[in-house]
Protein backbone atom coordinates (compact mmCIF):
# COMPACT_ATOMS: atom_id res chain seq x y z
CA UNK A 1 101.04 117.33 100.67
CA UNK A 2 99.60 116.94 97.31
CA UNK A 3 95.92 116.87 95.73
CA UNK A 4 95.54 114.97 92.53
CA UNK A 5 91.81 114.80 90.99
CA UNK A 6 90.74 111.02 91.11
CA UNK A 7 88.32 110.70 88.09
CA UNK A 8 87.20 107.31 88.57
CA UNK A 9 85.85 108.15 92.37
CA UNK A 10 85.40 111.52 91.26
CA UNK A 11 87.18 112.58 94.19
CA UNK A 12 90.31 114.43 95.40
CA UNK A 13 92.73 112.58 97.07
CA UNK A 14 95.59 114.28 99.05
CA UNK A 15 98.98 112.17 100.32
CA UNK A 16 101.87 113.27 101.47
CA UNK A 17 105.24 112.14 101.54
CA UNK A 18 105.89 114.10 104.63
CA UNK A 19 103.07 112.98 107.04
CA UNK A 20 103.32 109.13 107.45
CA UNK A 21 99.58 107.35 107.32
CA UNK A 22 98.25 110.77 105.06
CA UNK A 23 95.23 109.38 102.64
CA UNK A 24 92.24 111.99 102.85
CA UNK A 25 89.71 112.32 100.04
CA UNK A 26 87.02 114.83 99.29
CA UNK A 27 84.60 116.07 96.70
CA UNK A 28 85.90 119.47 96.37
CA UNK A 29 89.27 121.29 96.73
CA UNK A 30 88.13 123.12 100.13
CA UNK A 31 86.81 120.18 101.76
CA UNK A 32 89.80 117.97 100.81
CA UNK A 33 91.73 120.89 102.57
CA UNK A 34 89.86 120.51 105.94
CA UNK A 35 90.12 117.06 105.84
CA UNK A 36 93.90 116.84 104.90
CA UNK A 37 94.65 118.81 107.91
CA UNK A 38 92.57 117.69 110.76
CA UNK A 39 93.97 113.82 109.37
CA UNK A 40 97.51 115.73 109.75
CA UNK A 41 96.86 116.87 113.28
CA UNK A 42 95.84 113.81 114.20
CA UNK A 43 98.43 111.70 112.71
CA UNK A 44 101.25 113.45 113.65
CA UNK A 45 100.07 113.42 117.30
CA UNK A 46 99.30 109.04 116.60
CA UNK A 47 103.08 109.05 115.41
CA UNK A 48 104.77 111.57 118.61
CA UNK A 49 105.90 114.35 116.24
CA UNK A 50 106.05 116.81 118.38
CA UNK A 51 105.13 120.58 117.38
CA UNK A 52 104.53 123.89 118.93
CA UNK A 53 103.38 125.65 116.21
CA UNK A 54 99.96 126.59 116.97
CA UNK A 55 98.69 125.63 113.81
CA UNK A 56 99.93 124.13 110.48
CA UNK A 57 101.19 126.50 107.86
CA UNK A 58 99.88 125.71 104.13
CA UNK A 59 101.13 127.20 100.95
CA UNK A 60 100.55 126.89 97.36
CA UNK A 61 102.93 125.68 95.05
């Protein structure tokens, strides 16, 4: 996943190239964060990707 600040909107938008359908926006860094991963949970339950990790691992890069 990746966060890039949108300054028109004045937003942060966070897409992935991993997670198929990922598009989650925010006005700060920490909300974009719970957003990004509750839309991940979700979507990769919408497209069966199966996990039984009990719950997503994030890192800095």
């Amino acid at each position: 996943m990746s966060a890039e600040w949108d300054e028109d909107e004045r937003v942060w938008v966070a897409t992935s190239n991993d997670v198929e359908g990922l598009a989650a926006q925010s006005e700060t860094l920490e909300l974009l964060e719970k957003s990004a991963l509750a839309a991940i949970s979700d979507l990769t339950e919408l497209n069966g990707i199966a996990s039984d990790l009990p719950e997503i691992p994030v890192r800095d890069t």
